[in-house]
Protein backbone atom coordinates (compact mmCIF):
# COMPACT_ATOMS: atom_id res chain seq x y z
CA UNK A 1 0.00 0.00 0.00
CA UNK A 2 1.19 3.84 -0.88
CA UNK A 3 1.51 6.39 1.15
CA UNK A 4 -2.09 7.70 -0.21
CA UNK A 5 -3.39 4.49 1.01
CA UNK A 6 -3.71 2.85 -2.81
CA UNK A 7 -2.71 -0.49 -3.70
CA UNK A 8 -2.59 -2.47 -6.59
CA UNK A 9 -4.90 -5.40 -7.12
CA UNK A 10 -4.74 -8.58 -9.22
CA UNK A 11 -8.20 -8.84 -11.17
CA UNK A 12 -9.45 -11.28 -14.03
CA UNK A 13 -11.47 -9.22 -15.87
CA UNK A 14 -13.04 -11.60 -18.27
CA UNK A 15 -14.78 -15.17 -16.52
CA UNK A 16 -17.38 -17.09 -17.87
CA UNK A 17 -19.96 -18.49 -15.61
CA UNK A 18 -21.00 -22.15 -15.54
CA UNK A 19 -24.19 -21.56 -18.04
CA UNK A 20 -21.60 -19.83 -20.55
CA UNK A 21 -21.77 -21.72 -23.97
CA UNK A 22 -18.60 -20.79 -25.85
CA UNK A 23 -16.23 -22.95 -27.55
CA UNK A 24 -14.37 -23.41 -24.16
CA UNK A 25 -17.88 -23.76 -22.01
CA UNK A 26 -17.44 -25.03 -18.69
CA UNK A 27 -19.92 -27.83 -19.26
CA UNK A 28 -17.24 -29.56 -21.04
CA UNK A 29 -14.78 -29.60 -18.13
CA UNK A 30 -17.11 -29.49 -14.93
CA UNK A 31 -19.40 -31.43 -14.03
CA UNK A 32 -21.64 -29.24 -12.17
CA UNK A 33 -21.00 -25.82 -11.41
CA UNK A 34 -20.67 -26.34 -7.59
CA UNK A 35 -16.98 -27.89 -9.37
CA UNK A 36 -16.51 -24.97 -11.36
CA UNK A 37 -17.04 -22.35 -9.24
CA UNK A 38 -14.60 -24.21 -6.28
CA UNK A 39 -12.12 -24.65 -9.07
CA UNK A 40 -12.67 -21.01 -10.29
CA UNK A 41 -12.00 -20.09 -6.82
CA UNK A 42 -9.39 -22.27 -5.96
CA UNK A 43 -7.33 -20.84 -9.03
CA UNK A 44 -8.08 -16.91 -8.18
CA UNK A 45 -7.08 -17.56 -4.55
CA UNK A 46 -3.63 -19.19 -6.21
CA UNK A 47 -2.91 -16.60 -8.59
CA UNK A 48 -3.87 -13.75 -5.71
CA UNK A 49 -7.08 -12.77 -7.70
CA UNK A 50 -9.07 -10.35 -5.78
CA UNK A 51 -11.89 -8.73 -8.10
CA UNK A 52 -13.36 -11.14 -11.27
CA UNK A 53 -15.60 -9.74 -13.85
CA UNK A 54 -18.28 -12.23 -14.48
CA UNK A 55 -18.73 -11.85 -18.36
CA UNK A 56 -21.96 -14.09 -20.68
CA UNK A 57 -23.07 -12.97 -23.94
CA UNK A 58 -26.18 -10.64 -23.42
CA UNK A 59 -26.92 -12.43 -20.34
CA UNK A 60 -25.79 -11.71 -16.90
CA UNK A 61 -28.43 -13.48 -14.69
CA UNK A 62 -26.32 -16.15 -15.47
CA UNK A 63 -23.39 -14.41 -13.25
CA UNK A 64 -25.62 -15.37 -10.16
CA UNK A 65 -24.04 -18.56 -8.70
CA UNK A 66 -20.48 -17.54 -9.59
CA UNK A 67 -21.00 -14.12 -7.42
CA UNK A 68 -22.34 -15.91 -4.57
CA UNK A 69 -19.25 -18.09 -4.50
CA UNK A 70 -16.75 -15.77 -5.02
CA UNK A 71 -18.26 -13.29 -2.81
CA UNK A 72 -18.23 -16.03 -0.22
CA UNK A 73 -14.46 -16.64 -0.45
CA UNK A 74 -13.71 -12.89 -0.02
CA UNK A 75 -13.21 -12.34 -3.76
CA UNK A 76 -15.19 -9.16 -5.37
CA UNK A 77 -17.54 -10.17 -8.58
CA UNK A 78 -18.76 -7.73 -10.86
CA UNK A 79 -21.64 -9.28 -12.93
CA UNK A 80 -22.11 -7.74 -16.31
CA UNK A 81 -22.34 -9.00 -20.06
CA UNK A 82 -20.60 -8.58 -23.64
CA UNK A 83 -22.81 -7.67 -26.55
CA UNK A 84 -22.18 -6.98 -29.90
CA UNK A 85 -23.59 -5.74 -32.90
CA UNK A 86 -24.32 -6.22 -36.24
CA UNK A 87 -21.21 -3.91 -37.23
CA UNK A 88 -18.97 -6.67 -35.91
CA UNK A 89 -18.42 -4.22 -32.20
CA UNK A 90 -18.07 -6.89 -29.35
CA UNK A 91 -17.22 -5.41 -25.72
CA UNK A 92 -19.42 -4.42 -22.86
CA UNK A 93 -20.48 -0.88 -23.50
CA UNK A 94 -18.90 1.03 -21.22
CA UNK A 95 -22.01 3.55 -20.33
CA UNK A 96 -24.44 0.66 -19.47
CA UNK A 97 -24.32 0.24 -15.62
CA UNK A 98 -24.84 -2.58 -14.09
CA UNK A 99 -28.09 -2.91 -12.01
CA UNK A 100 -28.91 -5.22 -9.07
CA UNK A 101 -30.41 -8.98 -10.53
């Protein structure tokens, strides 16, 4: 910690919950996400991960379980979602807030 009282912070700022259905889902390495979310929080706690952004395409009630469980272990989630659009954009547009689900 600085003088100012800031202090860096390991994050991962792009995690897929269990429901995620990418070419890397977690369905095809877990199999539940109880598993996945101990393993998720297993590795954070390894690699000093404080703060994970909990990312699903247009979906973020998906987030839910993975929040719990992190937020549990002491590690801060941030639920939220990627979109894109039709000109090929893909991100999480950075004026949408994130409201309470």
């Amino acid at each position: 910690m600085t003088s100012d009282g800031t202090h860096w912070i390991r994050a991962a700022l792009q995690v897929n919950p269990y429901a995620y259905e990418g070419r890397n889902a977690p369905t095809n390495f877990f199999a539940n996400e109880e598993d996945y979310n101990e393993a998720l929080r297993d590795e954070c706690q390894v690699l000093d991960i404080s703060l994970i952004a909990i990312t699903d395409h247009w979906c973020v009630d998906s987030a839910r379980g993975l929040v719990d469980a992190a937020t549990a272990r002491g590690i801060v989630a941030l639920p939220g979602f990627e979109a894109n659009s039709s000109e090929g954009i893909h991100g999480w547009p950075p004026n949408w807030g994130v409201r309470e689900f």
